[in-house]
PDB file of N, CA and C in Angstrom:
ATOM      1  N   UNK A   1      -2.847  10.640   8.756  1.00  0.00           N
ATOM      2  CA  UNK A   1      -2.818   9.487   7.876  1.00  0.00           C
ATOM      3  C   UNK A   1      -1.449   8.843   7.982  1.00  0.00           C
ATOM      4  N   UNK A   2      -1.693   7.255   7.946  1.00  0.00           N
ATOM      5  CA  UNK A   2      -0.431   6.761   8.031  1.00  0.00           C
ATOM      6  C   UNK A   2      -0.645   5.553   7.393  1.00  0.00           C
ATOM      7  N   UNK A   3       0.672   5.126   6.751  1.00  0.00           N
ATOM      8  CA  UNK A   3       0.673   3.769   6.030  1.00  0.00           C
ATOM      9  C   UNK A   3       1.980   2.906   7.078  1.00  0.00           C
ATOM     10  N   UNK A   4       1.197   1.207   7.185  1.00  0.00           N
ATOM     11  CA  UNK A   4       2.166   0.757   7.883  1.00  0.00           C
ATOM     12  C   UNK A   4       2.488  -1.170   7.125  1.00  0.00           C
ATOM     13  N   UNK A   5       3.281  -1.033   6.789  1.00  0.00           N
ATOM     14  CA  UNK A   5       3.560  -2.387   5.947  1.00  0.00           C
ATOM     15  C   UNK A   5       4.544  -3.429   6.662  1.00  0.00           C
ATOM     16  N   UNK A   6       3.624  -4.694   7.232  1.00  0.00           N
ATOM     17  CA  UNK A   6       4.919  -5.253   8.232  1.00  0.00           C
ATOM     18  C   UNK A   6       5.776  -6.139   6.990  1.00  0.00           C
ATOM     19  N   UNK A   7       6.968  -6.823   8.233  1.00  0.00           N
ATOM     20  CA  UNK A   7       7.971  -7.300   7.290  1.00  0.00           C
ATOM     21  C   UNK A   7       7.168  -8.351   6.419  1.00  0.00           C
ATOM     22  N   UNK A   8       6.064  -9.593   7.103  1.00  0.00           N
ATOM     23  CA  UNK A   8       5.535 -10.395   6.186  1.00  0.00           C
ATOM     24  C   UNK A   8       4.882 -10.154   5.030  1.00  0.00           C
ATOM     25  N   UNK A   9       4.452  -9.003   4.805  1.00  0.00           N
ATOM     26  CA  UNK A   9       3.781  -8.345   3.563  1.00  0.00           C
ATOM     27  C   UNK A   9       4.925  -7.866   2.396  1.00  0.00           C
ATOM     28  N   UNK A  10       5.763  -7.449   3.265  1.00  0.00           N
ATOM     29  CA  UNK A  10       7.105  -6.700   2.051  1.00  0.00           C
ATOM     30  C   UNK A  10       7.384  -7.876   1.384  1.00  0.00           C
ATOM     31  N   UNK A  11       7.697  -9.200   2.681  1.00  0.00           N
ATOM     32  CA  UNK A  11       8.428 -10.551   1.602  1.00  0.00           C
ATOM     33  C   UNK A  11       7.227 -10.882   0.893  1.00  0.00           C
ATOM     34  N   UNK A  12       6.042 -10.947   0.983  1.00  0.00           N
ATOM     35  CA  UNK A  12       5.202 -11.113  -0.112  1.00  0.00           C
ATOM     36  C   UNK A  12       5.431 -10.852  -1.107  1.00  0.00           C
ATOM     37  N   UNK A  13       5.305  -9.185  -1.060  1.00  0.00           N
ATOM     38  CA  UNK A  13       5.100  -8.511  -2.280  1.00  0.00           C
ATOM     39  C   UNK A  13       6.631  -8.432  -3.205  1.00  0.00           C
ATOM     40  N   UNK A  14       7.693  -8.829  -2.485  1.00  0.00           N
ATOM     41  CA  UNK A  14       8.701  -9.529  -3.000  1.00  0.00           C
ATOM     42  C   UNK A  14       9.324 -10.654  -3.648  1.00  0.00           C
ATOM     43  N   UNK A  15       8.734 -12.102  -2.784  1.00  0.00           N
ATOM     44  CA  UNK A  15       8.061 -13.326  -3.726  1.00  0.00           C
ATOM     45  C   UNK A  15       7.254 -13.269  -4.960  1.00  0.00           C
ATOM     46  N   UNK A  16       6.239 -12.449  -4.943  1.00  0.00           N
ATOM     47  CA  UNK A  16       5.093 -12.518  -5.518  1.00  0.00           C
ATOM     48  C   UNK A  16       5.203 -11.803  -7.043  1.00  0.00           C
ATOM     49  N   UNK A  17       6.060 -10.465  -7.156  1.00  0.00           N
ATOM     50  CA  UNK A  17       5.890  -9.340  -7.670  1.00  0.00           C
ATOM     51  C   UNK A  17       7.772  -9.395  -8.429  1.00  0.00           C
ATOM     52  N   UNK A  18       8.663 -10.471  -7.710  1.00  0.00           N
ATOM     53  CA  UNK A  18       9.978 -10.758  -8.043  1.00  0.00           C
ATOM     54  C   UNK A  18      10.564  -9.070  -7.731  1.00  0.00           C
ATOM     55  N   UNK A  19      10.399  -8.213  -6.823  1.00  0.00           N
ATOM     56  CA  UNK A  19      11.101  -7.369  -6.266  1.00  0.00           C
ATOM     57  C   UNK A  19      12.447  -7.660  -5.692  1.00  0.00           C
ATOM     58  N   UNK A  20      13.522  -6.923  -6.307  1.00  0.00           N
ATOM     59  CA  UNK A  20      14.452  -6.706  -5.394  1.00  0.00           C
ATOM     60  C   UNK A  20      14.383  -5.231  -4.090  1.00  0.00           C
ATOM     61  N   UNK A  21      15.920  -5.439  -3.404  1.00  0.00           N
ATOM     62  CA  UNK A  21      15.886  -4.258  -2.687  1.00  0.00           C
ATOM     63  C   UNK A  21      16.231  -3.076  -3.451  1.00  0.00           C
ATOM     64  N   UNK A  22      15.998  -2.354  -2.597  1.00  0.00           N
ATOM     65  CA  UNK A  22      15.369  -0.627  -3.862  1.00  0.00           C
ATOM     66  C   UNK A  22      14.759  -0.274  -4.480  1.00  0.00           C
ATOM     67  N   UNK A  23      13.762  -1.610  -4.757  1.00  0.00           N
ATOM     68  CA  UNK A  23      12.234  -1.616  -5.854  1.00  0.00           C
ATOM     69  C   UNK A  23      11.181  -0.688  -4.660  1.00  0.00           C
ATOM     70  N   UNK A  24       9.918  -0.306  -5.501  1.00  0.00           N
ATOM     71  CA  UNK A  24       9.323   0.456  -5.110  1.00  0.00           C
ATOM     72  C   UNK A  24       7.682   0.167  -5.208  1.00  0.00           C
ATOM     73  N   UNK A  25       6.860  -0.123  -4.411  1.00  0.00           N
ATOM     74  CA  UNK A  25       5.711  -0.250  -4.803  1.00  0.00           C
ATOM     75  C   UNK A  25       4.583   0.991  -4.351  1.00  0.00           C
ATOM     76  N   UNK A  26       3.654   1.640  -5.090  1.00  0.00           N
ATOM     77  CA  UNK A  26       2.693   2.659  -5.544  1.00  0.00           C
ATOM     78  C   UNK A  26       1.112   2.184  -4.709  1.00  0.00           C
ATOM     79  N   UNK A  27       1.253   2.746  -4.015  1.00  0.00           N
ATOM     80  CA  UNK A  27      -0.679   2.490  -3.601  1.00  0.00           C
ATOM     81  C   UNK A  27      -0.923   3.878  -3.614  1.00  0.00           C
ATOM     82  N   UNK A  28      -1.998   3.918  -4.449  1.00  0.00           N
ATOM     83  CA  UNK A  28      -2.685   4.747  -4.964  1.00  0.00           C
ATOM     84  C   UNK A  28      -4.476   4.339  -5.237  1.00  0.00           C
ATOM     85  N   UNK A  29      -5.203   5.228  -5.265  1.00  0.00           N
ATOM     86  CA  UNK A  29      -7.087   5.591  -5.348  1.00  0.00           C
ATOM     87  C   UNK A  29      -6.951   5.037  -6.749  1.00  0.00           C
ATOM     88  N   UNK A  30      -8.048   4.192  -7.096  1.00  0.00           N
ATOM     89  CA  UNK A  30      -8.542   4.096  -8.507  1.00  0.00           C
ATOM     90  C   UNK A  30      -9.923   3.558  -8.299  1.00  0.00           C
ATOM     91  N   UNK A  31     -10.223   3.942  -9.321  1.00  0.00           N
ATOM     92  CA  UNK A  31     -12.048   3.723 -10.017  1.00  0.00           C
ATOM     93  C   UNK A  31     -12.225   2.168  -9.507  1.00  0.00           C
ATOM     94  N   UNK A  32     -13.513   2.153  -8.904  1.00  0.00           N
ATOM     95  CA  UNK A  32     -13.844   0.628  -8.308  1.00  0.00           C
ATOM     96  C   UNK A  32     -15.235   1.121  -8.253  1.00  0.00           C
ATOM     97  N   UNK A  33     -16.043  -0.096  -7.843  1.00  0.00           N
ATOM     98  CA  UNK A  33     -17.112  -0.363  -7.322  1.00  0.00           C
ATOM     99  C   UNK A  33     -17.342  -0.737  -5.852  1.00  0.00           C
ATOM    100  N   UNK A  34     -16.280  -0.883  -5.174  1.00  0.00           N
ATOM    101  CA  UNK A  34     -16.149  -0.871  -4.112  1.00  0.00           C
ATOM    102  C   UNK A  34     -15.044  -0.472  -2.671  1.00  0.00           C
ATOM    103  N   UNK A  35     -15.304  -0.098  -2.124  1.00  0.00           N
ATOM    104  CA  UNK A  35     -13.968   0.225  -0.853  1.00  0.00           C
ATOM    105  C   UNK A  35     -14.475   0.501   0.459  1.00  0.00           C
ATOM    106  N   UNK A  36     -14.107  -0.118   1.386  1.00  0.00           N
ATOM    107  CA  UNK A  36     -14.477   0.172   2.513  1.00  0.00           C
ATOM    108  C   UNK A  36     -14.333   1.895   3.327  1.00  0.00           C
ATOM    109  N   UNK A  37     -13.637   2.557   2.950  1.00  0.00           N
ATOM    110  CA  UNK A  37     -13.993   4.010   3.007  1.00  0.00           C
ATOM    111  C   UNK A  37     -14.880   4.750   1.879  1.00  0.00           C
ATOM    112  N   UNK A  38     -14.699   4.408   0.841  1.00  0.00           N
ATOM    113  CA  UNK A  38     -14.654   5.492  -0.426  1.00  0.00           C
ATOM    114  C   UNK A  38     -15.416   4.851  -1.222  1.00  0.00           C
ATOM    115  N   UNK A  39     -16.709   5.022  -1.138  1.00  0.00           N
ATOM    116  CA  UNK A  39     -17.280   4.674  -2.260  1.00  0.00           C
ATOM    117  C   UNK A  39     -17.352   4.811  -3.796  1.00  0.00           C
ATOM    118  N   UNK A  40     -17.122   4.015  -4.511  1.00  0.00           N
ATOM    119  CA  UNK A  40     -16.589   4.221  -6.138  1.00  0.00           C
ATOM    120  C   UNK A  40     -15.030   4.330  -6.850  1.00  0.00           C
ATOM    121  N   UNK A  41     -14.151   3.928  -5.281  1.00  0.00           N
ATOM    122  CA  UNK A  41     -12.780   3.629  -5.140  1.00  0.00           C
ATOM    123  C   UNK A  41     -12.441   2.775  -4.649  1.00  0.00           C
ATOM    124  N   UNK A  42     -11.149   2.191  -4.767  1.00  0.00           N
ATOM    125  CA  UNK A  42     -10.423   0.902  -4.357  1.00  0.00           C
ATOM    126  C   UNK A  42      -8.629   1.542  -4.540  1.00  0.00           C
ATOM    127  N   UNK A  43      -8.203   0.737  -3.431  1.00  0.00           N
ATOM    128  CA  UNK A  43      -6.591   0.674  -3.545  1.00  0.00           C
ATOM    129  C   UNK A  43      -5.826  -0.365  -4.600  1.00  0.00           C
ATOM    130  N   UNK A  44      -5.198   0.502  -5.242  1.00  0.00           N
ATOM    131  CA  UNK A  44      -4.403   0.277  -6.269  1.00  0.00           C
ATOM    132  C   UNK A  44      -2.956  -0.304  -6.329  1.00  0.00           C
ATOM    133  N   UNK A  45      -2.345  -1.093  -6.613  1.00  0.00           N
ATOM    134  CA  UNK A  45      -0.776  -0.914  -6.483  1.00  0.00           C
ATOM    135  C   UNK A  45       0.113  -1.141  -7.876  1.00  0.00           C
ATOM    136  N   UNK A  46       1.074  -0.300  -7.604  1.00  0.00           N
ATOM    137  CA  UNK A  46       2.068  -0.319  -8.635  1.00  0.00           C
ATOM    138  C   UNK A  46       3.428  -0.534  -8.525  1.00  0.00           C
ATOM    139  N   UNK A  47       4.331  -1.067  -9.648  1.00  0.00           N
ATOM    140  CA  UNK A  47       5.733  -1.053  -9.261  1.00  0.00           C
ATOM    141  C   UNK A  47       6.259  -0.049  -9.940  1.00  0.00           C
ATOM    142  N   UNK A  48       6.538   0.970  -9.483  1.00  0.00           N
ATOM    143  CA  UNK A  48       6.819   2.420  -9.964  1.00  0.00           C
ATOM    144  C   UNK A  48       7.726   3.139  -9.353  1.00  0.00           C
ATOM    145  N   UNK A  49       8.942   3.779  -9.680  1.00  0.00           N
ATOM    146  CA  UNK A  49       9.381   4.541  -8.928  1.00  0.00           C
ATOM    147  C   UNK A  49       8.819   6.136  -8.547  1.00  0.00           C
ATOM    148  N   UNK A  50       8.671   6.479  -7.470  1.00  0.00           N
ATOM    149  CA  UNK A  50       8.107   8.135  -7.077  1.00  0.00           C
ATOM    150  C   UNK A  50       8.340   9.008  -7.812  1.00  0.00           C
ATOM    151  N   UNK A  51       7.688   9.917  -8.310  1.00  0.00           N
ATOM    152  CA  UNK A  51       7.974  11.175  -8.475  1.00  0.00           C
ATOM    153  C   UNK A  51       7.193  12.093  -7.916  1.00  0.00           C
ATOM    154  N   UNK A  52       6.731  12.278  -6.632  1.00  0.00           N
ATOM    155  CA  UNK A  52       6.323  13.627  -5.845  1.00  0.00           C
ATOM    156  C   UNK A  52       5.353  12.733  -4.409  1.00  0.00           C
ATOM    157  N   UNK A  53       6.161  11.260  -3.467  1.00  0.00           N
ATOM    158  CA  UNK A  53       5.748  11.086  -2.670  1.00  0.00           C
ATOM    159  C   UNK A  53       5.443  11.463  -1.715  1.00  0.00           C
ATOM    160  N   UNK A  54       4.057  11.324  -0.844  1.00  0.00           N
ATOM    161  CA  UNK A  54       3.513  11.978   0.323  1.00  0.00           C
ATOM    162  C   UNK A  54       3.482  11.426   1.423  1.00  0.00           C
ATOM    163  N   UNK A  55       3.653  10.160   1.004  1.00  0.00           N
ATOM    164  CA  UNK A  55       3.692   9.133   2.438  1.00  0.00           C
ATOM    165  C   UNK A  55       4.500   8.012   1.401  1.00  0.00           C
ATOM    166  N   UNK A  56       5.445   7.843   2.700  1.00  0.00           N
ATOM    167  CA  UNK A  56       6.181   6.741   2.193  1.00  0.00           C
ATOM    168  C   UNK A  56       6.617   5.946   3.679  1.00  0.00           C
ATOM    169  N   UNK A  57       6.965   4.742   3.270  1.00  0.00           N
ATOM    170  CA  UNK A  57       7.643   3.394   4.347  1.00  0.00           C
ATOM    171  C   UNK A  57       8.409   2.433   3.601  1.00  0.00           C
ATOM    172  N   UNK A  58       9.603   2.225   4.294  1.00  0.00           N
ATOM    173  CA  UNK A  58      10.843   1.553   4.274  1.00  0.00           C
ATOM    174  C   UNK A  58      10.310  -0.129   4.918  1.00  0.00           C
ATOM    175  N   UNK A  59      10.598  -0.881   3.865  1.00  0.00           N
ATOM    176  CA  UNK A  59      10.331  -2.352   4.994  1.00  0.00           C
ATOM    177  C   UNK A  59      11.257  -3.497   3.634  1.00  0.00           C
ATOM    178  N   UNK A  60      11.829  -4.379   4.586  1.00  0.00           N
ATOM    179  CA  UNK A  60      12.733  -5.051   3.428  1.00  0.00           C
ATOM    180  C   UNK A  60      13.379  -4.682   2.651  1.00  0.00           C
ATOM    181  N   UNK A  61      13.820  -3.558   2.633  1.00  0.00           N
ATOM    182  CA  UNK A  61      14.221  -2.793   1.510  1.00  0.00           C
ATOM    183  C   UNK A  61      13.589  -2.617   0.605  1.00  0.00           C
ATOM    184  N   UNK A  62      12.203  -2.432   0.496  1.00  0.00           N
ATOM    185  CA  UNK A  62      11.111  -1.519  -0.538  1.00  0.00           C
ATOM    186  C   UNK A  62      10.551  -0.896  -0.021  1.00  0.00           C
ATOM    187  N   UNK A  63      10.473   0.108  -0.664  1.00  0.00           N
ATOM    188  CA  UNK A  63       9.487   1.590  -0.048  1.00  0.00           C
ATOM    189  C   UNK A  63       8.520   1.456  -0.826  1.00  0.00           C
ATOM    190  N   UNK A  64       7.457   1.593   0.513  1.00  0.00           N
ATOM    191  CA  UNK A  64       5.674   1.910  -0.001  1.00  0.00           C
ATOM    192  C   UNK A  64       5.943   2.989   0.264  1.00  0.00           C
ATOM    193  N   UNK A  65       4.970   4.006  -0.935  1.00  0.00           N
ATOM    194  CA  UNK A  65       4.523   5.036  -1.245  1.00  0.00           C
ATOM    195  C   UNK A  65       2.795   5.410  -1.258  1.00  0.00           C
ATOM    196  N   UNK A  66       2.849   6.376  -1.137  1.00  0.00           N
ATOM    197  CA  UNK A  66       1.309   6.863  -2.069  1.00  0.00           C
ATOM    198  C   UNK A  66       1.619   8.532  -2.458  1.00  0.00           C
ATOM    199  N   UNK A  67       1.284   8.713  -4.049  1.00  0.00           N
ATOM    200  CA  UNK A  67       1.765  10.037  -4.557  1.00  0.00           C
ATOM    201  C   UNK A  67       0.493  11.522  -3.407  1.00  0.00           C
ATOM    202  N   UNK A  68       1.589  12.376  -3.738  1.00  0.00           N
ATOM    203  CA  UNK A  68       0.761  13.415  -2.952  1.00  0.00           C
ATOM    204  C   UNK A  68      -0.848  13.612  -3.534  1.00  0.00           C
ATOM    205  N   UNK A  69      -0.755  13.191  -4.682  1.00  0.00           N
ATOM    206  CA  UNK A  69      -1.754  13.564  -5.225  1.00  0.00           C
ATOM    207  C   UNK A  69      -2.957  12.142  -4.707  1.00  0.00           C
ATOM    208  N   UNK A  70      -2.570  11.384  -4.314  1.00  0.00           N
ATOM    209  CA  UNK A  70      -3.639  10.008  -3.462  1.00  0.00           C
ATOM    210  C   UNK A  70      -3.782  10.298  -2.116  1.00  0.00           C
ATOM    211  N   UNK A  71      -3.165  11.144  -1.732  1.00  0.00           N
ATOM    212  CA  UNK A  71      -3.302  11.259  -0.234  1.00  0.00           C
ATOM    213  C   UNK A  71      -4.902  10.816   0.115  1.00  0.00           C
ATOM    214  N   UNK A  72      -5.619  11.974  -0.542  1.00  0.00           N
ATOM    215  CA  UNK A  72      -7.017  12.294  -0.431  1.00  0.00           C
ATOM    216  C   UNK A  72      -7.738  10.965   0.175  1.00  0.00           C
ATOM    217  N   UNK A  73      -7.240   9.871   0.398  1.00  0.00           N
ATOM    218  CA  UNK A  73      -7.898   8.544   0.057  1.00  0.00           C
ATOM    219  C   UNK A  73      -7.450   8.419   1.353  1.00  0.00           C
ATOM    220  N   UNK A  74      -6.440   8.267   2.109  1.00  0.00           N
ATOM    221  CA  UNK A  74      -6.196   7.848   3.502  1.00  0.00           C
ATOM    222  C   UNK A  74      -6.809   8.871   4.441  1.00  0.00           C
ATOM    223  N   UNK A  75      -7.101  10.156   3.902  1.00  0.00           N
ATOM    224  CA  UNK A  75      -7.312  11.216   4.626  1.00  0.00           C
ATOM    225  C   UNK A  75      -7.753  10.732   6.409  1.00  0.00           C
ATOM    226  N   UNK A  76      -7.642  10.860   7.736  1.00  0.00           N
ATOM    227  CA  UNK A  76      -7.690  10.546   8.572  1.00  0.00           C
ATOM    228  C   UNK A  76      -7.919   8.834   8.994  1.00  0.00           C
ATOM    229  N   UNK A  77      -6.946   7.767   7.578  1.00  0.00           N
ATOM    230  CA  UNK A  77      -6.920   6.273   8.200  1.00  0.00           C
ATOM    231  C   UNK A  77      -5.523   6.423   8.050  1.00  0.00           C
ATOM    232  N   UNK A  78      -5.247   5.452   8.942  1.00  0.00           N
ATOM    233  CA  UNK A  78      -3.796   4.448   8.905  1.00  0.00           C
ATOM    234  C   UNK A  78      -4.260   2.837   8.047  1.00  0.00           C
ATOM    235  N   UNK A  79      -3.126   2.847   6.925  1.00  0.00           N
ATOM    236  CA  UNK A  79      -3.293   1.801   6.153  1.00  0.00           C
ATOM    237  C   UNK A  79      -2.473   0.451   6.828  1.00  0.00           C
ATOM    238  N   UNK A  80      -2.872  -0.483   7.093  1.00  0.00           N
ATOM    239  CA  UNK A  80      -2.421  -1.378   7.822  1.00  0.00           C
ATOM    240  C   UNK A  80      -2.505  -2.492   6.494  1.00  0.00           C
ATOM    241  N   UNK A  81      -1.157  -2.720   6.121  1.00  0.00           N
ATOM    242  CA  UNK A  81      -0.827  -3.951   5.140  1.00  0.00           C
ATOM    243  C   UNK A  81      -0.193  -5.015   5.698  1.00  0.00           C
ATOM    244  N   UNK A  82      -1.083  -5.972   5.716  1.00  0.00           N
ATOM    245  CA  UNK A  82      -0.144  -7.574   6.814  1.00  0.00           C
ATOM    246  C   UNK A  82      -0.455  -9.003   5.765  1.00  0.00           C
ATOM    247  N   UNK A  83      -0.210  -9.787   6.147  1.00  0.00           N
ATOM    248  CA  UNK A  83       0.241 -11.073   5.482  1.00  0.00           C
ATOM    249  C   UNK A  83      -0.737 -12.057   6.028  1.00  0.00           C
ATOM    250  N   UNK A  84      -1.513 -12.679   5.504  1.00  0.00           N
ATOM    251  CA  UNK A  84      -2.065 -13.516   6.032  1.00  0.00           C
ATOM    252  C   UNK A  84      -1.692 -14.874   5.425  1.00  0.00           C
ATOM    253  N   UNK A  85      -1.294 -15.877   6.259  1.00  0.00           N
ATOM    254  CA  UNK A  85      -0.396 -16.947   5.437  1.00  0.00           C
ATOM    255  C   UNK A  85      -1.096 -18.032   5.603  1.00  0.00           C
ATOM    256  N   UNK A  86      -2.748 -17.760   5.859  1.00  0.00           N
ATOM    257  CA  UNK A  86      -3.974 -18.937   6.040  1.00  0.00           C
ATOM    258  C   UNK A  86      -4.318 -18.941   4.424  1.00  0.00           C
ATOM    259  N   UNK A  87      -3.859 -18.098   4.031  1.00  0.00           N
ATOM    260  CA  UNK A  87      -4.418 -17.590   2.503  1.00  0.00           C
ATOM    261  C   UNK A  87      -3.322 -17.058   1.519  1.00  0.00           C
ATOM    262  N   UNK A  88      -1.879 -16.914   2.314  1.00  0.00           N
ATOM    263  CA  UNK A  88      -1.152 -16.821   1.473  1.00  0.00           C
ATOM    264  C   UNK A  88      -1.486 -15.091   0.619  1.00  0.00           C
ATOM    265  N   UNK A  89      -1.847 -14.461   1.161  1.00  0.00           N
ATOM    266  CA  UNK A  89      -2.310 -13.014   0.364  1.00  0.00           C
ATOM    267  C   UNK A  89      -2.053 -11.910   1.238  1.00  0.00           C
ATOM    268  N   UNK A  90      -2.863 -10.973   1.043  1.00  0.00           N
ATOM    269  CA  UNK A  90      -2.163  -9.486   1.665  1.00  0.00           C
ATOM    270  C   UNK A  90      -3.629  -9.135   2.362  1.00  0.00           C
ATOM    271  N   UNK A  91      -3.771  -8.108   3.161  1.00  0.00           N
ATOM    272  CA  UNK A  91      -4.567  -7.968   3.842  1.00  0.00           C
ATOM    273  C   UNK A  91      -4.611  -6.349   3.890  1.00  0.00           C
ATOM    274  N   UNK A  92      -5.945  -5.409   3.539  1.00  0.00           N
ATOM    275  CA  UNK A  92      -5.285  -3.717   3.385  1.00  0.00           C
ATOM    276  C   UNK A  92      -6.430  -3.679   4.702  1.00  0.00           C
ATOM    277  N   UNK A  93      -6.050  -3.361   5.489  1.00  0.00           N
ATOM    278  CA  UNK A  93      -7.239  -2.995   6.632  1.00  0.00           C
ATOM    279  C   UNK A  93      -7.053  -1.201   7.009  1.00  0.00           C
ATOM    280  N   UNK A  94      -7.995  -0.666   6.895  1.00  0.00           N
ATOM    281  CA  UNK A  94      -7.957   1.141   7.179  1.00  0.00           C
ATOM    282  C   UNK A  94      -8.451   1.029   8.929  1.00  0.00           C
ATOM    283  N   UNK A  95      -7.790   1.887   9.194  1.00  0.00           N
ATOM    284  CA  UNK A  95      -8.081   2.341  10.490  1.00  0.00           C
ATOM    285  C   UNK A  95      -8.089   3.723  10.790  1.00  0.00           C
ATOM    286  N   UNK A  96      -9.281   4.145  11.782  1.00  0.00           N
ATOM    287  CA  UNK A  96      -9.306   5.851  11.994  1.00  0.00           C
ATOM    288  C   UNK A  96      -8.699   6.080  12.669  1.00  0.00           C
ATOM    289  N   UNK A  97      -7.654   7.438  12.911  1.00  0.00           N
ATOM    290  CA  UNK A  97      -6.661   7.844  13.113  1.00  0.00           C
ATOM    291  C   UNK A  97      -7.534   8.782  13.866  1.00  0.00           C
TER     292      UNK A  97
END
């Protein structure tokens, strides 16, 4: 499992969310009705600092996370977070590893 956040997504979620550098954003599993792996789950995000990260990435100076305890949710994808600027939004695409 791997999470990968390019630079156009960090300045997003930096514009968007008023992050500075050293801020921290949380993707994590929560209750949904829908997800393209996980049925009855969806990806979550938070501005939170870690306390017991399992996967983490450095980009712009904010670290994406997901707590050890979310792993379960990427289990054999790579999370691919990119910018789409036709739409101005974020894009979570899973890929099998």
């Amino acid at each position: 499992m791997s999470l990968n956040v390019t630079q156009q997504a960090a300045d997003w979620y930096k514009k968007e969310l008023g992050l500075q550098s050293g801020d921290y954003i949380r993707f994590y599993a929560r209750y949904s009705n829908t997800s393209d792996i996980h049925p009855g789950f969806s990806l979550g995000i938070a501005t939170e600092m870690p306390s017991s990260p399992g996967l983490t990435q450095s980009s712009e100076g904010i670290t994406f996370y997901m707590e050890e305890k979310d792993l379960w949710y990427l289990d054999g994808y790579r999370l691919n977070v990119t910018y789409l600027p036709e739409h101005d939004d974020i894009l979570y695409a899973y890929e099998q590893e």
